[in-house]
Protein backbone atom coordinates (compact mmCIF):
# COMPACT_ATOMS: atom_id res chain seq x y z
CA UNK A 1 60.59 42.43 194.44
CA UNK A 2 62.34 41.02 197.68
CA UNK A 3 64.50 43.76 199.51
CA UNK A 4 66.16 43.04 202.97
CA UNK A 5 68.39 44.91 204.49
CA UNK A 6 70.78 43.55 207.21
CA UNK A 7 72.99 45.12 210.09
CA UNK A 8 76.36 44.29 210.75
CA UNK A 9 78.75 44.47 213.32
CA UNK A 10 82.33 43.50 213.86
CA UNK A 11 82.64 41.40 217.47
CA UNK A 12 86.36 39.96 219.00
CA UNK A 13 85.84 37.36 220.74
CA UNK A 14 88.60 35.32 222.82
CA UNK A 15 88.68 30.89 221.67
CA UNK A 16 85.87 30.80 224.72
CA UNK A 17 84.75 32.80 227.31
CA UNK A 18 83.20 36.25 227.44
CA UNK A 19 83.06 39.75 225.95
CA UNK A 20 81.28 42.61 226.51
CA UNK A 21 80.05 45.05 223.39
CA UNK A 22 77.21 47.18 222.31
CA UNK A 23 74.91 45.92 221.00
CA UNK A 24 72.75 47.25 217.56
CA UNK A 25 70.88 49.78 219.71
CA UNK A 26 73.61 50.91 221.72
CA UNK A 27 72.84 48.01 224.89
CA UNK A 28 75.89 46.69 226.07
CA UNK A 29 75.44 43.21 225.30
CA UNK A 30 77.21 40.01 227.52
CA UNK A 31 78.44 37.52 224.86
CA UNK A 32 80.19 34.02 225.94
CA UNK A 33 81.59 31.42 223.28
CA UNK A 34 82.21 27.92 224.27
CA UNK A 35 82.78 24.73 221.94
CA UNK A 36 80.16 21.69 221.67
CA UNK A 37 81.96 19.09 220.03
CA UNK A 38 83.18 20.82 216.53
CA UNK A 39 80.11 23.35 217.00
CA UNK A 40 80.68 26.84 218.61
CA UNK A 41 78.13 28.19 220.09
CA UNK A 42 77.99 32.16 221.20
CA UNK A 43 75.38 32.93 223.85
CA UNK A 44 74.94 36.82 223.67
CA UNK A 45 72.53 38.45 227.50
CA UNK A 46 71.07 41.41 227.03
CA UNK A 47 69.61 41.78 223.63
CA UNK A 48 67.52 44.58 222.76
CA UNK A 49 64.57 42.56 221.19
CA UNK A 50 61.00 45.05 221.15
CA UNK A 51 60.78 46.59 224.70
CA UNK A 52 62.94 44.04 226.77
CA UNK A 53 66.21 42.35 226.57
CA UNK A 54 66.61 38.67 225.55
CA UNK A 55 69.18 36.45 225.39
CA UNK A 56 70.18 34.83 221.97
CA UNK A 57 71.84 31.91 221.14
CA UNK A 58 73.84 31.11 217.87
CA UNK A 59 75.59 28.11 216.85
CA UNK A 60 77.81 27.35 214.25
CA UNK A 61 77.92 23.95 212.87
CA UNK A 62 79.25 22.56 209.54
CA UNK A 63 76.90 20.32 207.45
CA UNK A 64 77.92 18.77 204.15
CA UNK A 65 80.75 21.42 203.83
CA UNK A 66 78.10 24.40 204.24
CA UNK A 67 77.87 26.27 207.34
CA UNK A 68 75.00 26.57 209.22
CA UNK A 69 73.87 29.40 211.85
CA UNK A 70 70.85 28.60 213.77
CA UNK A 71 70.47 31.64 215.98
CA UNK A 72 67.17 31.59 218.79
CA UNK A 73 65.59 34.84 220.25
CA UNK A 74 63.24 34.06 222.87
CA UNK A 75 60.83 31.57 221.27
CA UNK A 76 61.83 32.09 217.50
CA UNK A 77 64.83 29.91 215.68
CA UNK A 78 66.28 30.91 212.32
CA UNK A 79 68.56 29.07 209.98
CA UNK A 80 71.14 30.22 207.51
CA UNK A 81 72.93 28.44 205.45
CA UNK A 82 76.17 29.63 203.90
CA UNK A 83 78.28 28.33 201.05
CA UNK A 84 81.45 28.76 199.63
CA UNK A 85 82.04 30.51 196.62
């Protein structure tokens, strides 16, 4: 049996630069969203991550008509994939 459970929160952002929010623990958390080409990318300082506060990076880029999120903490990269349904 496989159970996850995920947290979710709502974010505003302006078409590019920043926004300030609190994070999942309460940090308040500097977030700035640019453009790469088609990709947007949202850079988020001040991340509660263990004991310290990181910055993360996500970017949003479309693949074969699937969107993909690769979002990096520190030293650690994770991809999702999303479809349509």
């Amino acid at each position: 049996m496989l159970k996850t459970k995920i947290r979710t929160m709502n974010s505003t952002f302006p078409y590019s630069g920043s926004s300030e929010q609190k994070g999942m623990h309460g940090e308040i958390v500097t977030s700035f969203l640019s453009f790469e080409g088609e990709d947007m990318i949202i850079v988020g300082k001040g991340i509660k991550c263990g004991d310290k506060l990181e910055e993360m990076r996500r970017q949003f880029k479309i693949v074969d008509g699937k969107m993909n999120l690769f979002q990096t903490v520190g030293n650690v990269t994770a991809t999702r994939i999303l479809v349509r349904q």
